[in-house]
PDB file of N, CA and C in Angstrom:
ATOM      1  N   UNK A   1      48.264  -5.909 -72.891  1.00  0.00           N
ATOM      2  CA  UNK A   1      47.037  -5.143 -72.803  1.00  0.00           C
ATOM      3  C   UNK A   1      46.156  -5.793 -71.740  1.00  0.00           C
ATOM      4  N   UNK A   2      45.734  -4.853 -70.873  1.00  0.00           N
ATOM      5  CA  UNK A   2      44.710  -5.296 -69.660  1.00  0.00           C
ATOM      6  C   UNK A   2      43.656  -5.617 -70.150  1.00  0.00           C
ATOM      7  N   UNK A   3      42.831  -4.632 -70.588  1.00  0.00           N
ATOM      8  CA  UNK A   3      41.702  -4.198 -70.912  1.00  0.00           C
ATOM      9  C   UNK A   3      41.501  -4.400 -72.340  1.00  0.00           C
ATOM     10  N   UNK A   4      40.214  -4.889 -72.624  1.00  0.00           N
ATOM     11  CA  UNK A   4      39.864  -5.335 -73.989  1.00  0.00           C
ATOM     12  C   UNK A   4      39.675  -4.157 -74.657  1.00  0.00           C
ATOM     13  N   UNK A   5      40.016  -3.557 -76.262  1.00  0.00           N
ATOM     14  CA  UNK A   5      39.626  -2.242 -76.660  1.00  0.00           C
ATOM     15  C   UNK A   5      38.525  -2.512 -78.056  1.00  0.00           C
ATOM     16  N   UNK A   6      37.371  -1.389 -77.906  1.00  0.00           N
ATOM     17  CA  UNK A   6      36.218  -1.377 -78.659  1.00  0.00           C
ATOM     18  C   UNK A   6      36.973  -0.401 -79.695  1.00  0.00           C
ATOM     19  N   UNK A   7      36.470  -0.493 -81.028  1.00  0.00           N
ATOM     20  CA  UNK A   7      37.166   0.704 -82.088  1.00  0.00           C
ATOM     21  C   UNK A   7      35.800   0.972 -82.796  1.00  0.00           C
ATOM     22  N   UNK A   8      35.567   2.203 -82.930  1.00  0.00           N
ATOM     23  CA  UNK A   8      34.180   1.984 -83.905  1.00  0.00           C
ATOM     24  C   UNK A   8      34.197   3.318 -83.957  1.00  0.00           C
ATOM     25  N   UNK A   9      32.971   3.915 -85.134  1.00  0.00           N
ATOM     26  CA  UNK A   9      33.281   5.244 -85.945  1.00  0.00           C
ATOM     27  C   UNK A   9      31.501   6.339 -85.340  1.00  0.00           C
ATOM     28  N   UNK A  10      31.198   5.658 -84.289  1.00  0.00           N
ATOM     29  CA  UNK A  10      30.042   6.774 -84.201  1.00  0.00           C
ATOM     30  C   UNK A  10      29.032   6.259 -85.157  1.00  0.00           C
ATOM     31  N   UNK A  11      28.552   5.194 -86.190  1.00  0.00           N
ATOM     32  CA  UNK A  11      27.788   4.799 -87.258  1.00  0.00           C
ATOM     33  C   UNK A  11      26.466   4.213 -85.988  1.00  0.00           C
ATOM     34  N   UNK A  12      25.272   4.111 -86.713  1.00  0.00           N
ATOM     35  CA  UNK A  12      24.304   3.261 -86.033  1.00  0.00           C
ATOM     36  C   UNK A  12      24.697   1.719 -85.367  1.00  0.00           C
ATOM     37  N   UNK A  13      25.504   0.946 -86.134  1.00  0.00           N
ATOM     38  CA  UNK A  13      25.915  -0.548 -86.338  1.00  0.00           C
ATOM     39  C   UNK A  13      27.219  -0.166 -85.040  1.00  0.00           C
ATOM     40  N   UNK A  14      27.944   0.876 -84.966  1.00  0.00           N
ATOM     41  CA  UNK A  14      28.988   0.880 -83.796  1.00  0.00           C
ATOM     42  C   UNK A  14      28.332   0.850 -82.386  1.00  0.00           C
ATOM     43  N   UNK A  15      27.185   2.016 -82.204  1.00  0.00           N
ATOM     44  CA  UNK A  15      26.780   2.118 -81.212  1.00  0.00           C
ATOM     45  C   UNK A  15      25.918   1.232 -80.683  1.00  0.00           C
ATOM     46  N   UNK A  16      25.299   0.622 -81.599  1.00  0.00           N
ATOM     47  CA  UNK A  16      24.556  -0.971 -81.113  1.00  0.00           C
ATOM     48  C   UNK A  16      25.238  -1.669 -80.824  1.00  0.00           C
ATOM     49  N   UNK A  17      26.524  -1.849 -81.345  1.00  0.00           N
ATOM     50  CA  UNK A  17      27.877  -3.217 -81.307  1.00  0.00           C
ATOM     51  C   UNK A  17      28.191  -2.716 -79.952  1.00  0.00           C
ATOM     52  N   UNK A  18      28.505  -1.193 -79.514  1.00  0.00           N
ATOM     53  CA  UNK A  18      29.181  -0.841 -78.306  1.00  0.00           C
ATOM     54  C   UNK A  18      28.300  -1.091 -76.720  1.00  0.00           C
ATOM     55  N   UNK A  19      27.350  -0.852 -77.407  1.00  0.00           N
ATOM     56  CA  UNK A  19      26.368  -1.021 -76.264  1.00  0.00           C
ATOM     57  C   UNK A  19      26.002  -2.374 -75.832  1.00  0.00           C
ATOM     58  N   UNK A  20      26.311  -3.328 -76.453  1.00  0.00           N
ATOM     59  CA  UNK A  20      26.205  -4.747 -76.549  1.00  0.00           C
ATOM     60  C   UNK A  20      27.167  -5.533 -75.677  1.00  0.00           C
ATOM     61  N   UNK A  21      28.819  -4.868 -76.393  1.00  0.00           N
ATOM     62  CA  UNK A  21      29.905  -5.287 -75.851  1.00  0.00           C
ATOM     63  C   UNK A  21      29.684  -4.681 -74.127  1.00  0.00           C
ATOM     64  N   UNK A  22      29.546  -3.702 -74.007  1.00  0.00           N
ATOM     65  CA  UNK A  22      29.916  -2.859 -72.907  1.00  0.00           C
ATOM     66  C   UNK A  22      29.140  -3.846 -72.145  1.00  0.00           C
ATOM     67  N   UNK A  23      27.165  -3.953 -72.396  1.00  0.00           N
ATOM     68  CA  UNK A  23      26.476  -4.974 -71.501  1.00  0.00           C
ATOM     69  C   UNK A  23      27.073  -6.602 -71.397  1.00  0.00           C
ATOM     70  N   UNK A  24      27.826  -6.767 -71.925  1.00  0.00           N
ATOM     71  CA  UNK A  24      28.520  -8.242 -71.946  1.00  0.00           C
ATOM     72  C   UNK A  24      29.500  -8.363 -71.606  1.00  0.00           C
ATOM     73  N   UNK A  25      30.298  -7.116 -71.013  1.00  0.00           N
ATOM     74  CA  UNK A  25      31.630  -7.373 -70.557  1.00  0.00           C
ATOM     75  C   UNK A  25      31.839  -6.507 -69.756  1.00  0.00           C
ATOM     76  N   UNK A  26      31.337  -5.072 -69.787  1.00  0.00           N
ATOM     77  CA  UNK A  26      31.001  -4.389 -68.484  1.00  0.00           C
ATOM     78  C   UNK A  26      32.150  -2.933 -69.110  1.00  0.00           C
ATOM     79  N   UNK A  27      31.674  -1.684 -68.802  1.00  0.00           N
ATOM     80  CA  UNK A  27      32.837  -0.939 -69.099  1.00  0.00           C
ATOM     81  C   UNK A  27      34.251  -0.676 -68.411  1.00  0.00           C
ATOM     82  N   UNK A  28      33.885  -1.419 -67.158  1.00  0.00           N
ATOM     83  CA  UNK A  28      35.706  -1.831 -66.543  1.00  0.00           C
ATOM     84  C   UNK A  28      36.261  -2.606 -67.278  1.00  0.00           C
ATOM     85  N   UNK A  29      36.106  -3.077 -68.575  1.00  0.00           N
ATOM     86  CA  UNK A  29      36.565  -4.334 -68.818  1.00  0.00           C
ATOM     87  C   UNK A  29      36.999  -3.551 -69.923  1.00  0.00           C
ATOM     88  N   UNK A  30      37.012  -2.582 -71.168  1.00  0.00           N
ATOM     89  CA  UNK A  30      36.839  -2.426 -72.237  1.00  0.00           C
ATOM     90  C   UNK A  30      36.889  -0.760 -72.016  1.00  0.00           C
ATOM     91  N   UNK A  31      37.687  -0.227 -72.786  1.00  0.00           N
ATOM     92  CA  UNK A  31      38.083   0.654 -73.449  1.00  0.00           C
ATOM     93  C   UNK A  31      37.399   0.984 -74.853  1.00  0.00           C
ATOM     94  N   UNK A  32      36.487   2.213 -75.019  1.00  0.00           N
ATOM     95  CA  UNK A  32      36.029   2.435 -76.404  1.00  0.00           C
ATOM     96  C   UNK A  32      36.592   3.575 -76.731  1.00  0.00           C
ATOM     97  N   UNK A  33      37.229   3.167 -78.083  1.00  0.00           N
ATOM     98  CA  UNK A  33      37.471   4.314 -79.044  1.00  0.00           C
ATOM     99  C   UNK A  33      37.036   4.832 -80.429  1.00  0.00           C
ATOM    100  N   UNK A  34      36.661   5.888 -80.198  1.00  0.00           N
ATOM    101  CA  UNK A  34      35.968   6.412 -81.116  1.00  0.00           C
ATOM    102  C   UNK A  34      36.755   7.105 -82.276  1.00  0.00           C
ATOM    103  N   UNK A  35      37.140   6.487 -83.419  1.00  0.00           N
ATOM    104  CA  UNK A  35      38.171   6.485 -84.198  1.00  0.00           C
ATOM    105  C   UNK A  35      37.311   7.692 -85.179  1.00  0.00           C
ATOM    106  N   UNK A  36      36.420   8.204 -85.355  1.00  0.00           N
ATOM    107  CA  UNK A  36      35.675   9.139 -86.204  1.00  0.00           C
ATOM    108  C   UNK A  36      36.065  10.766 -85.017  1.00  0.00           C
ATOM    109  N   UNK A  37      36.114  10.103 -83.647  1.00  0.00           N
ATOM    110  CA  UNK A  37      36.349  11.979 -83.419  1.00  0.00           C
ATOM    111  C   UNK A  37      37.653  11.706 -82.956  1.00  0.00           C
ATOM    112  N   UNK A  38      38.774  10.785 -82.754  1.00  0.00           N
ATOM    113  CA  UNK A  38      39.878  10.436 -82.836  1.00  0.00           C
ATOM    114  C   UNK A  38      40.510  10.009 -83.204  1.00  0.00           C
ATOM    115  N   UNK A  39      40.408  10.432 -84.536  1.00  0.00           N
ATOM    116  CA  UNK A  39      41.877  10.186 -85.755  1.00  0.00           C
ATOM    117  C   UNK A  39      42.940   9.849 -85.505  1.00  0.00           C
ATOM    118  N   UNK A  40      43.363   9.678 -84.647  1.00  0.00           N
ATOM    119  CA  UNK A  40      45.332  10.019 -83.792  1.00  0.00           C
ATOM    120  C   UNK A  40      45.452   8.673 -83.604  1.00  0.00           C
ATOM    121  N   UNK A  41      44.380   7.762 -83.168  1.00  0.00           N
ATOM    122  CA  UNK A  41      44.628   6.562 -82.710  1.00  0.00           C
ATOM    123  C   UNK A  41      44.090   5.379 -83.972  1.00  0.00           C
ATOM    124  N   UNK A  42      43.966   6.250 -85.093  1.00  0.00           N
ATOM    125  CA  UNK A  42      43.977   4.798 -86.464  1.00  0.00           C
ATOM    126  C   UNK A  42      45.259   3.926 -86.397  1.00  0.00           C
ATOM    127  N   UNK A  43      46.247   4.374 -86.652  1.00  0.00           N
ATOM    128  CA  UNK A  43      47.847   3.960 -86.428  1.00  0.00           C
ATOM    129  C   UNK A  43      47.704   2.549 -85.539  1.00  0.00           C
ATOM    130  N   UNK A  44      47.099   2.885 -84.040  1.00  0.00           N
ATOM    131  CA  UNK A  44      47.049   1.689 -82.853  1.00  0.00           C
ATOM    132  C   UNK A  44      45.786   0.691 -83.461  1.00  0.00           C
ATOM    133  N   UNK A  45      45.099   1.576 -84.228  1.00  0.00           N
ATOM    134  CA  UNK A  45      43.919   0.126 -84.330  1.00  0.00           C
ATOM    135  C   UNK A  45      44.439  -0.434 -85.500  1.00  0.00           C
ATOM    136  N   UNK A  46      45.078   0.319 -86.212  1.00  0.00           N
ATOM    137  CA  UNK A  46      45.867  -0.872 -87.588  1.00  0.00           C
ATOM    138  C   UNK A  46      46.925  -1.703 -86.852  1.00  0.00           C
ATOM    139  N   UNK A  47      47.661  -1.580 -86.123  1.00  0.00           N
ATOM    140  CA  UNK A  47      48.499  -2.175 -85.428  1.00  0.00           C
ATOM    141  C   UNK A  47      48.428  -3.110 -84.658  1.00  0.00           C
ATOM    142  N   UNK A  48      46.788  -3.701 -84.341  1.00  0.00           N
ATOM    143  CA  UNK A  48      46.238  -4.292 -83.505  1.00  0.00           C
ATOM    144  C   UNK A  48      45.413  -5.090 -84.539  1.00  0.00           C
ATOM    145  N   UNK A  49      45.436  -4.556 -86.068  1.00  0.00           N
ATOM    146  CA  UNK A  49      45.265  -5.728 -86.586  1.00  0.00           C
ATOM    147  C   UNK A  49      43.243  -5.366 -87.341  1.00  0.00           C
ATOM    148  N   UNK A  50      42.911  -4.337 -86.836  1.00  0.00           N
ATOM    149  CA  UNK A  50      41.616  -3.890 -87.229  1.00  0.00           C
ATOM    150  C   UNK A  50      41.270  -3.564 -88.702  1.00  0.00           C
ATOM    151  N   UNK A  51      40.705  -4.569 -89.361  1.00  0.00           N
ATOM    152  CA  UNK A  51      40.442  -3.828 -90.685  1.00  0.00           C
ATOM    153  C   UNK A  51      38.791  -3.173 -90.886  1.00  0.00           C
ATOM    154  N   UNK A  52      38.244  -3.289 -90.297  1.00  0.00           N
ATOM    155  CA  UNK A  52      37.083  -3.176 -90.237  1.00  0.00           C
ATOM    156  C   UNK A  52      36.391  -2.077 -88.816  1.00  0.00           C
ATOM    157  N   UNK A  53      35.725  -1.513 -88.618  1.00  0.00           N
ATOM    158  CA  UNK A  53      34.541  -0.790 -87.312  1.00  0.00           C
ATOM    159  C   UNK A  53      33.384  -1.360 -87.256  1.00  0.00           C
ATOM    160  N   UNK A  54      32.615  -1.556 -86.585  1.00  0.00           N
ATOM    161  CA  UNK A  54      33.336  -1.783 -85.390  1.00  0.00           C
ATOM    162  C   UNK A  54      34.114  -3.257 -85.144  1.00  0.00           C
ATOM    163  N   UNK A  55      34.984  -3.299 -84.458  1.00  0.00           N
ATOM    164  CA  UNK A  55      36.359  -4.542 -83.910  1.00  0.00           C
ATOM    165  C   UNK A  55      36.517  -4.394 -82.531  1.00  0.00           C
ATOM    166  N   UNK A  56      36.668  -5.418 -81.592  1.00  0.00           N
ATOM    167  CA  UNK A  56      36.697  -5.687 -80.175  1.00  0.00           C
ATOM    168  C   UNK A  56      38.340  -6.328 -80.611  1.00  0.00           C
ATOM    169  N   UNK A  57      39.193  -5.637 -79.777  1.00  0.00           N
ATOM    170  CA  UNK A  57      40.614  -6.210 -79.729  1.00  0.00           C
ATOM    171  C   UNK A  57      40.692  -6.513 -78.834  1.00  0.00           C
ATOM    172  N   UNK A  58      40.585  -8.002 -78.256  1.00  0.00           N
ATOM    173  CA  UNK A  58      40.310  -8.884 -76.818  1.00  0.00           C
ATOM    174  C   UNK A  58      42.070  -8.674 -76.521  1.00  0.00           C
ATOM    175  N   UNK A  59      42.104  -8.793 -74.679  1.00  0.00           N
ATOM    176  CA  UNK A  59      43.398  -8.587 -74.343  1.00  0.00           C
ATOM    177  C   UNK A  59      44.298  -9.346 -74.941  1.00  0.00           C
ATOM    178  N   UNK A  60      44.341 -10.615 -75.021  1.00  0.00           N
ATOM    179  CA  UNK A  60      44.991 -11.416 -76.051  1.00  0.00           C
ATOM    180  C   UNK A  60      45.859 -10.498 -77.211  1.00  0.00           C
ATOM    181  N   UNK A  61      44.894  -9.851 -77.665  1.00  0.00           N
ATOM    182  CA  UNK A  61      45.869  -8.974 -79.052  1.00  0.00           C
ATOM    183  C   UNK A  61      44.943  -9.737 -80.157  1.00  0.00           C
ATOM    184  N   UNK A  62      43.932 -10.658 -79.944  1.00  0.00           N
ATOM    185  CA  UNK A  62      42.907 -11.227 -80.908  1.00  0.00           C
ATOM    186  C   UNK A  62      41.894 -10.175 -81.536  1.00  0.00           C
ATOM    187  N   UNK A  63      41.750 -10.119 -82.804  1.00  0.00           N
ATOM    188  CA  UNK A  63      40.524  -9.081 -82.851  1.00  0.00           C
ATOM    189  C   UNK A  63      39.478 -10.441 -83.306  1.00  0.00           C
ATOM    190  N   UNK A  64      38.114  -8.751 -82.896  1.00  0.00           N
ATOM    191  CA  UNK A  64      36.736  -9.836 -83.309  1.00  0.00           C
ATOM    192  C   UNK A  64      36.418  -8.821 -84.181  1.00  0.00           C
ATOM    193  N   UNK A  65      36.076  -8.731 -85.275  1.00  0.00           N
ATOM    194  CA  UNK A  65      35.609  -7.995 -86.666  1.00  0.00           C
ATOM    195  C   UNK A  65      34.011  -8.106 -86.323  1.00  0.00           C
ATOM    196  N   UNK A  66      33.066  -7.224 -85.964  1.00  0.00           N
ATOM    197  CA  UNK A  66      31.736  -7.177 -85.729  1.00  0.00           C
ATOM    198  C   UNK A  66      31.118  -6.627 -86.757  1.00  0.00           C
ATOM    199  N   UNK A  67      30.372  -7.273 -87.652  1.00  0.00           N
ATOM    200  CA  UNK A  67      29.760  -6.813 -88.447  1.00  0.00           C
ATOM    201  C   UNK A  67      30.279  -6.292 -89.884  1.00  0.00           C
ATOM    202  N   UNK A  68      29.850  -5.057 -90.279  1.00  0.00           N
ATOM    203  CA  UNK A  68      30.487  -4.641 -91.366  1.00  0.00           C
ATOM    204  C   UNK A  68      29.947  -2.914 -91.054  1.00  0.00           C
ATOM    205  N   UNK A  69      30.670  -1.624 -90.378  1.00  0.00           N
ATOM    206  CA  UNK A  69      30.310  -0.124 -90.458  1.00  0.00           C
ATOM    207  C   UNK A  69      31.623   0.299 -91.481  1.00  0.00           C
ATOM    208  N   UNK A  70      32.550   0.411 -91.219  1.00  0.00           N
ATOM    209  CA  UNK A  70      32.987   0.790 -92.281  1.00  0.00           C
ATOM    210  C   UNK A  70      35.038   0.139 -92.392  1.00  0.00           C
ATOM    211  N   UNK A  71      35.222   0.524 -92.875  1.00  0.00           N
ATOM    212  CA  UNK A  71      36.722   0.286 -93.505  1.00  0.00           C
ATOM    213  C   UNK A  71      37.384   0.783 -92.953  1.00  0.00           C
ATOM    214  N   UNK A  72      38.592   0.421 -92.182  1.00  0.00           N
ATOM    215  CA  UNK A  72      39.167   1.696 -91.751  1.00  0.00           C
ATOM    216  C   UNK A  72      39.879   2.486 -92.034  1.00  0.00           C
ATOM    217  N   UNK A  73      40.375   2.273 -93.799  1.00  0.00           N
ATOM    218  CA  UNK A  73      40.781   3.301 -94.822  1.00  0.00           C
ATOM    219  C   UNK A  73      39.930   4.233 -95.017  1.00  0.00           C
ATOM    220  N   UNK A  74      38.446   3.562 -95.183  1.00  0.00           N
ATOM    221  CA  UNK A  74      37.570   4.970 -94.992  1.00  0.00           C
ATOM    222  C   UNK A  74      37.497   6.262 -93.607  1.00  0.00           C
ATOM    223  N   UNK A  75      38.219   6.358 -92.755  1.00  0.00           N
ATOM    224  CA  UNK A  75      38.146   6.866 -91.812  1.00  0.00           C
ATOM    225  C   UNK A  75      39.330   7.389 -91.822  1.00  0.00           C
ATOM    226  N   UNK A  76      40.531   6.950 -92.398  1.00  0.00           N
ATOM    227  CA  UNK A  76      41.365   8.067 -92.657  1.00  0.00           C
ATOM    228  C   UNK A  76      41.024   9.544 -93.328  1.00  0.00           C
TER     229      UNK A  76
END
């Protein structure tokens, strides 16, 4: 993975987290996905290890768990 990926559900706590990441790492750097209007890609953020929204999956394949928006069973 090149690019670091943002996962988060559209909640108040995502879009503050996103807007944060994006100013701290720049949006060439980072990929955001919005797992609330794109369902299709829960599968890749469980796979990457995300239990939580919003999560920064650094290129590494490391996640960073930010905060607490929601579960990501709840978003199934």
């Amino acid at each position: 993975m090149s690019k670091a990926k943002f996962y988060h559900a559209g909640c108040p706590v995502c879009v503050t987290a996103e807007q944060e990441i994006i100013s701290l790492i720049g949006t060439d750097n980072v990929e955001v996905v919005h797992l609330g209007e794109d369902k299709s890609r829960i599968g890749e953020a469980e796979k990457y290890g995300v239990k939580s929204v919003p999560a920064l999956v650094a290129p590494s394949g490391n996640v960073l768990h930010i905060n607490y928006g929601a579960g990501i069973n709840d978003l199934k």
